[in-house]
Protein backbone atom coordinates (compact mmCIF):
# COMPACT_ATOMS: atom_id res chain seq x y z
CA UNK A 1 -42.79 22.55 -3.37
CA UNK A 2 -45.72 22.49 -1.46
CA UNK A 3 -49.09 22.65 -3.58
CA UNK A 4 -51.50 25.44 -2.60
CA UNK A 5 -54.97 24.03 -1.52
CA UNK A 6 -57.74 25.40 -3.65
CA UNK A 7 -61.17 26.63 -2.51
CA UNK A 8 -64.54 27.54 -3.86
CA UNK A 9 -65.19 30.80 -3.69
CA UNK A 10 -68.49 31.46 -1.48
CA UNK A 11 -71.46 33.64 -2.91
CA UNK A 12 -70.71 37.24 -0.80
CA UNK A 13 -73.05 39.54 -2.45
CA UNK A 14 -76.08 40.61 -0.61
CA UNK A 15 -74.40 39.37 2.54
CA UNK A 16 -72.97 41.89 5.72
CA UNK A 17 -69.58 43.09 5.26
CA UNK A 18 -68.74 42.00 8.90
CA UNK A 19 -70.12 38.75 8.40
CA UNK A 20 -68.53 38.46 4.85
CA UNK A 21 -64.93 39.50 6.82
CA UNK A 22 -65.99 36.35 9.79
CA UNK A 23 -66.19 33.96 6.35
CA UNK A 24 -62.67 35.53 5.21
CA UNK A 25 -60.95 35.17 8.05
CA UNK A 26 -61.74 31.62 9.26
CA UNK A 27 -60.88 30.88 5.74
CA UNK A 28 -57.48 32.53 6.12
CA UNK A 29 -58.06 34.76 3.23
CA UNK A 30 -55.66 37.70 3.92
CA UNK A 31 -55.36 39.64 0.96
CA UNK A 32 -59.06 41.42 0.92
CA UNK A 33 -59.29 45.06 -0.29
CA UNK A 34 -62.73 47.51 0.38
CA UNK A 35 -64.30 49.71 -2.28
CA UNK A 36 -66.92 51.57 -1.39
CA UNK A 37 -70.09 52.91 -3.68
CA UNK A 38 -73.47 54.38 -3.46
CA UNK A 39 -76.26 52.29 -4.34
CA UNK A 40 -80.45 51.84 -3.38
CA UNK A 41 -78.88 49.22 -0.71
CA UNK A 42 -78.47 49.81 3.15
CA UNK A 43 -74.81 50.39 4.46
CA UNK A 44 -72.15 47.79 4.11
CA UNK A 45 -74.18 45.46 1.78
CA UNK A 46 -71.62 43.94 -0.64
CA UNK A 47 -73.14 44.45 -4.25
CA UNK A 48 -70.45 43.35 -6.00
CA UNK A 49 -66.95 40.84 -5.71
CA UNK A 50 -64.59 40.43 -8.04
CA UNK A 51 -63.96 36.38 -7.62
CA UNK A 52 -67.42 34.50 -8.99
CA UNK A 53 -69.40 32.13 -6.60
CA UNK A 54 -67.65 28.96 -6.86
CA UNK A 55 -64.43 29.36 -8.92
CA UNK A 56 -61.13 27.53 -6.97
CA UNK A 57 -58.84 30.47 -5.94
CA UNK A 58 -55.82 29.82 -3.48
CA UNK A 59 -55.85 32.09 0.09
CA UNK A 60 -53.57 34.21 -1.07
CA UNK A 61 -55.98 35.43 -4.43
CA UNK A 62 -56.71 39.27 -4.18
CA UNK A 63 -60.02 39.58 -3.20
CA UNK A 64 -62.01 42.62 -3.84
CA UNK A 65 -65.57 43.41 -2.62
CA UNK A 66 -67.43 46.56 -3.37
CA UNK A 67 -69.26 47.85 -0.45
CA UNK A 68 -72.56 49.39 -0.30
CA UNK A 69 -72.43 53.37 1.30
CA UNK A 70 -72.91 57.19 1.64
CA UNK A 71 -70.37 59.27 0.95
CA UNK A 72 -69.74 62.21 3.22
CA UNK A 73 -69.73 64.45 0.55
CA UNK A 74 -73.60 64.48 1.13
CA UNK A 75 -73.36 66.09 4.53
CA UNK A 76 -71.91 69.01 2.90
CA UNK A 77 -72.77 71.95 1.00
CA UNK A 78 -74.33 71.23 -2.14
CA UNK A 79 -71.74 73.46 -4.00
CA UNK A 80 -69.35 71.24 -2.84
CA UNK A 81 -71.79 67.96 -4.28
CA UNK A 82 -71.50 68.31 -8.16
CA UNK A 83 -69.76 65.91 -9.99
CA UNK A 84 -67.41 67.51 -12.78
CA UNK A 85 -63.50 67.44 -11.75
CA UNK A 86 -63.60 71.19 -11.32
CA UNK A 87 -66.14 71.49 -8.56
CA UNK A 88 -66.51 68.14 -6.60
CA UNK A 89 -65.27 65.08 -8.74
CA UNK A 90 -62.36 65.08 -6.83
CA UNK A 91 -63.52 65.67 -3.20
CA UNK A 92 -66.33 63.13 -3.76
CA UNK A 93 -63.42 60.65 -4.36
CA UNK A 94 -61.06 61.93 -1.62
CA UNK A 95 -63.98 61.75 1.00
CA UNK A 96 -64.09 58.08 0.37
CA UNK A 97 -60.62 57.29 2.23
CA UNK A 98 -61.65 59.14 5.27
CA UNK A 99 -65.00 56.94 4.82
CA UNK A 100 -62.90 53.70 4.25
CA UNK A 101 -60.99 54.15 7.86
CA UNK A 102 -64.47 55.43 9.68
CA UNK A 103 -66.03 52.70 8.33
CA UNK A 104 -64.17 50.00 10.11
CA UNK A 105 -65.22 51.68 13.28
CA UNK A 106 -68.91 51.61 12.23
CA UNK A 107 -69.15 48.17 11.09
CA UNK A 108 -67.69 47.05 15.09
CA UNK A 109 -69.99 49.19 16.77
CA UNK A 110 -73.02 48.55 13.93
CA UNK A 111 -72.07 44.81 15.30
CA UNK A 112 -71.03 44.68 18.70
CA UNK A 113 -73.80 42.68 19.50
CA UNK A 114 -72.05 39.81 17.81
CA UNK A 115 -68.60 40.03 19.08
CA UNK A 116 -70.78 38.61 22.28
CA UNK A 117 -71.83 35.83 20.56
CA UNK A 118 -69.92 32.18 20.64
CA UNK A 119 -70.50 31.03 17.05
CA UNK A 120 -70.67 34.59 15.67
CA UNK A 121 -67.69 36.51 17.33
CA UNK A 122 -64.54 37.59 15.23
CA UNK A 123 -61.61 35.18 15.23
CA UNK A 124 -59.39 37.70 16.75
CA UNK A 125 -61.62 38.60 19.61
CA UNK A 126 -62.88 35.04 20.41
CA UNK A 127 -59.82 34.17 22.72
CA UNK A 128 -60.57 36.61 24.90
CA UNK A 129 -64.38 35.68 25.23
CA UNK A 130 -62.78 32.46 26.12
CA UNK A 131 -61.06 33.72 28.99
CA UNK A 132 -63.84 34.70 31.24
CA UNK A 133 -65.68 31.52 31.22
CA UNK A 134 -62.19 28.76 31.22
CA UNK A 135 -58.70 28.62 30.18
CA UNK A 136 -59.13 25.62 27.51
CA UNK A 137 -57.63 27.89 24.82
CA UNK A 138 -54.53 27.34 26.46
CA UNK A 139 -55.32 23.30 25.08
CA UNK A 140 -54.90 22.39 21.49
CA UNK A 141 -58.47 22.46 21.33
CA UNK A 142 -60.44 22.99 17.59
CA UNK A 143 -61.62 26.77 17.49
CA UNK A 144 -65.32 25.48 16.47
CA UNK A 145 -64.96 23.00 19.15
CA UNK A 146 -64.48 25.87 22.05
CA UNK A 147 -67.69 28.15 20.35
CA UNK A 148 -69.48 24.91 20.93
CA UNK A 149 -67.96 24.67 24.25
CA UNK A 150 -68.66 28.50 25.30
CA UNK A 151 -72.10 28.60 23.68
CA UNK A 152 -73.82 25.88 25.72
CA UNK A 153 -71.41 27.08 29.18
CA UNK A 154 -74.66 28.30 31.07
CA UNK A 155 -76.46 25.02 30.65
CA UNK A 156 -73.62 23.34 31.60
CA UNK A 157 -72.70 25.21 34.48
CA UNK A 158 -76.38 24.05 35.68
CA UNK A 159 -75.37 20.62 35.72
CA UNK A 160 -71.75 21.45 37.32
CA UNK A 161 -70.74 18.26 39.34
CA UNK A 162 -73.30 15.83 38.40
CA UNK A 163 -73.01 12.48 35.95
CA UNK A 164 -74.82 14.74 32.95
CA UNK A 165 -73.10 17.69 32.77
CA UNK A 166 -69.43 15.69 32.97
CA UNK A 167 -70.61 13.34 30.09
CA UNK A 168 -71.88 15.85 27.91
CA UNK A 169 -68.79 18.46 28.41
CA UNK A 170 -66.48 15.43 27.84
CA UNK A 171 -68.82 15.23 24.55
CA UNK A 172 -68.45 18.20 23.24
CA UNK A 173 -64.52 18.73 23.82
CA UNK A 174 -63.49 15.11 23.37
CA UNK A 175 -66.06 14.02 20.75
CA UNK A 176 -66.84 10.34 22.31
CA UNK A 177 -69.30 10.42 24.88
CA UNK A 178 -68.11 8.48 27.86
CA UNK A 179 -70.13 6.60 30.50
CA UNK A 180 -70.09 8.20 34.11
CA UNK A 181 -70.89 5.15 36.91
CA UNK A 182 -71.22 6.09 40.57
CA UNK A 183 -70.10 3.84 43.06
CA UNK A 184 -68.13 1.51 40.38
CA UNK A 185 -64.31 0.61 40.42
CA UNK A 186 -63.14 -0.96 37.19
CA UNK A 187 -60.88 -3.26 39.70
CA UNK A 188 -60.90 -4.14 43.21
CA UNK A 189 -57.02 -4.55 43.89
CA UNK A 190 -53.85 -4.17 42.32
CA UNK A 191 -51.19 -6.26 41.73
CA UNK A 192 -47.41 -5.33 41.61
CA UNK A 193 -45.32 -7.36 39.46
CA UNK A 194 -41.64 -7.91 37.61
CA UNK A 195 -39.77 -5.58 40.31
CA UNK A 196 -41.60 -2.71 39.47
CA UNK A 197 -41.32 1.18 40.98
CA UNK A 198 -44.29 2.96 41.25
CA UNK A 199 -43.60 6.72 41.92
CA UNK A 200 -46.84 8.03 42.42
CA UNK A 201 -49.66 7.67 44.34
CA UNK A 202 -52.28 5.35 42.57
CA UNK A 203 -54.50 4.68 45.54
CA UNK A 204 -57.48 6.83 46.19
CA UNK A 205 -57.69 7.73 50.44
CA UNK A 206 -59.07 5.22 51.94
CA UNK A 207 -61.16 7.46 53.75
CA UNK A 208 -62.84 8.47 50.57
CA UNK A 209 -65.99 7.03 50.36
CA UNK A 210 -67.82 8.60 47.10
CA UNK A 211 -66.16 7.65 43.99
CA UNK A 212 -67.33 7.16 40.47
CA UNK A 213 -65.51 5.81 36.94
CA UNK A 214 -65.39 7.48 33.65
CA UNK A 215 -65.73 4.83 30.75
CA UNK A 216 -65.07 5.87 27.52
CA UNK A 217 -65.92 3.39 24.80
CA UNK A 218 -63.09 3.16 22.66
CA UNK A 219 -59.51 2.35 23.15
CA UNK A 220 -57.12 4.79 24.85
CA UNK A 221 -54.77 4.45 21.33
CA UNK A 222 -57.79 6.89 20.01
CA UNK A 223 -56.13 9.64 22.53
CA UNK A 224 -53.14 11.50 22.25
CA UNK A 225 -51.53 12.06 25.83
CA UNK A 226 -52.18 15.62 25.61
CA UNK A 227 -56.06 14.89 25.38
CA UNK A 228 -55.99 11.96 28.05
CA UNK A 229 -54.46 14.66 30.47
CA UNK A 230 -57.13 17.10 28.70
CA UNK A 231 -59.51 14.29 29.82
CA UNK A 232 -57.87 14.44 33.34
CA UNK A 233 -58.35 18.31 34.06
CA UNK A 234 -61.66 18.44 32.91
CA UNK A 235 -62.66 15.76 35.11
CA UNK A 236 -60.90 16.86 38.07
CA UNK A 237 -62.83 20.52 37.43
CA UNK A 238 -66.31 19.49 36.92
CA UNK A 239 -66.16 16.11 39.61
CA UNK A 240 -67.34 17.07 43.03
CA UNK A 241 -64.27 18.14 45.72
CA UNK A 242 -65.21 15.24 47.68
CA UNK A 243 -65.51 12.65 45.28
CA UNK A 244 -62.46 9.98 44.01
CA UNK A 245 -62.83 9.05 40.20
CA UNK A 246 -60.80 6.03 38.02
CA UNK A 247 -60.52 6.39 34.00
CA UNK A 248 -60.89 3.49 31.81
CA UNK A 249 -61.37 2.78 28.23
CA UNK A 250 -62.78 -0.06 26.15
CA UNK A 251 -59.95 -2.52 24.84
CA UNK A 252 -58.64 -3.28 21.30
CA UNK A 253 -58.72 -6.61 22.30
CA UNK A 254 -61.17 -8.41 24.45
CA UNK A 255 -59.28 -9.81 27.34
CA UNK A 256 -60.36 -12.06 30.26
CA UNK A 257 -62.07 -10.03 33.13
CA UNK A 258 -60.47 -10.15 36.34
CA UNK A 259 -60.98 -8.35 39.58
CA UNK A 260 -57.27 -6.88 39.76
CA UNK A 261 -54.74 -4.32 37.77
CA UNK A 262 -50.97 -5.31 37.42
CA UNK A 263 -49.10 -2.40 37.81
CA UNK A 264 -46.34 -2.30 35.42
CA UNK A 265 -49.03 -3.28 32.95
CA UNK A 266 -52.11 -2.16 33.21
CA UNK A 267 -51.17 1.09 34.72
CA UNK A 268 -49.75 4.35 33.36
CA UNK A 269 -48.33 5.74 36.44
């Protein structure tokens, strides 16, 4: 049997309800129930959870947070606003569902402001903010990684097609900031050895005369193939249409520097 991870319970009270329910649900807490209650406080101020600040409860725990509000019984008659069970006990309690399902509404609209906002946004509504600026989600890329991404995209977009903006883009989604070198080939020829097949096309146009190499200082064991061909696509987006590029990365082992590549060793075709 799999153990359940345990986590300290954060300090909620005083906090938003909509930025108490962001804290929830990147924390895959699932099982969260609203009660609502009038109090001196402004609407949806939690005054009051049922789990204490720092006490180790699994995701699945109940979770129960008492909500700051105004009953709609207040917008009615004041016949209607006593409290004994014969006049309005029990309408002041039944008003609270239809409260409990407006509320939801309010809180989104109280907050829309935020949806907008990379590192603020709800979990749920995030992928789509992705979509009109790139389709990384479709990577396995971190979700705080792709905020990070989407909140500095304007700056970026600045620096579209230069030596800066590649470097720090490859930054941010990689995490190891790579060298960009105009005018530089790792090699100068290539070398076919042992018999070997090459099925694509290594060699840039000869035609071509702008070119540039990405160096990234660490070994390419530190990638998975799905993030060197992550690597790939971003530099083939952000390089300019004209340009040729070559990918290298700093060896395990230092070996002696020559001017060629063996294919069938060196290269990954």
């Amino acid at each position: 049997m799999q153990a359940v991870s345990l986590m300290p319970f954060p300090e909620l009270k005083g906090s938003n309800v909509f930025t108490a329910q962001k804290y929830l649900d990147y924390y895959g807490y699932k099982n969260v129930r609203f009660e609502y209650t009038e109090t001196q406080f402004e609407r949806n101020i939690i005054v009051h959870q049922n789990i204490d600040p720092g006490e180790e409860v699994s995701p699945d725990a109940e979770i129960v947070l008492t909500i700051s509000a105004l009953n709609p019984i207040k917008h009615m008659p004041s016949i209607y606003q006593t409290m004994d069970n014969k006049n309005g006990g029990f309408l002041h309690r039944y008003l609270w569902v239809f409260y409990s399902l407006l509320n939801t509404i309010n809180v989104s609209l109280d907050n829309i402001h935020r949806y907008f906002n990379p590192m603020e946004g709800p979990k749920d509504f995030f992928p789509w903010l992705v979509s009109w600026f790139s389709d990384y989600y479709k990577y396995s890329i971190p979700e705080e990684t792709l905020r990070l991404v989407i909140s500095n995209i304007v700056p970026l977009y600045r620096w579209r097609g230069t030596a800066v903006g590649m470097s720090r883009l490859l930054e941010i989604i990689i995490g190891v900031k790579p060298s960009v070198l105009d005018n530089y080939k790792p090699v100068s020829e290539y070398v076919i050895e042992n018999d070997s097949i090459v099925e694509k096309a290594i060699f840039h146009e000869s035609g071509t005369p702008y070119f540039f190499t990405v160096v990234f200082p660490v070994s390419v064991k530190t990638f998975s193939l799905m993030q060197i061909q992550l690597i790939n696509d971003i530099i083939k987006r952000e390089k300019p249409a004209h340009s040729a590029y070559y990918l290298t990365f700093t060896e395990d082992q230092p070996m002696p520097r020559r001017d060629y590549a063996i294919i069938d060793v060196d290269i990954i075709s």
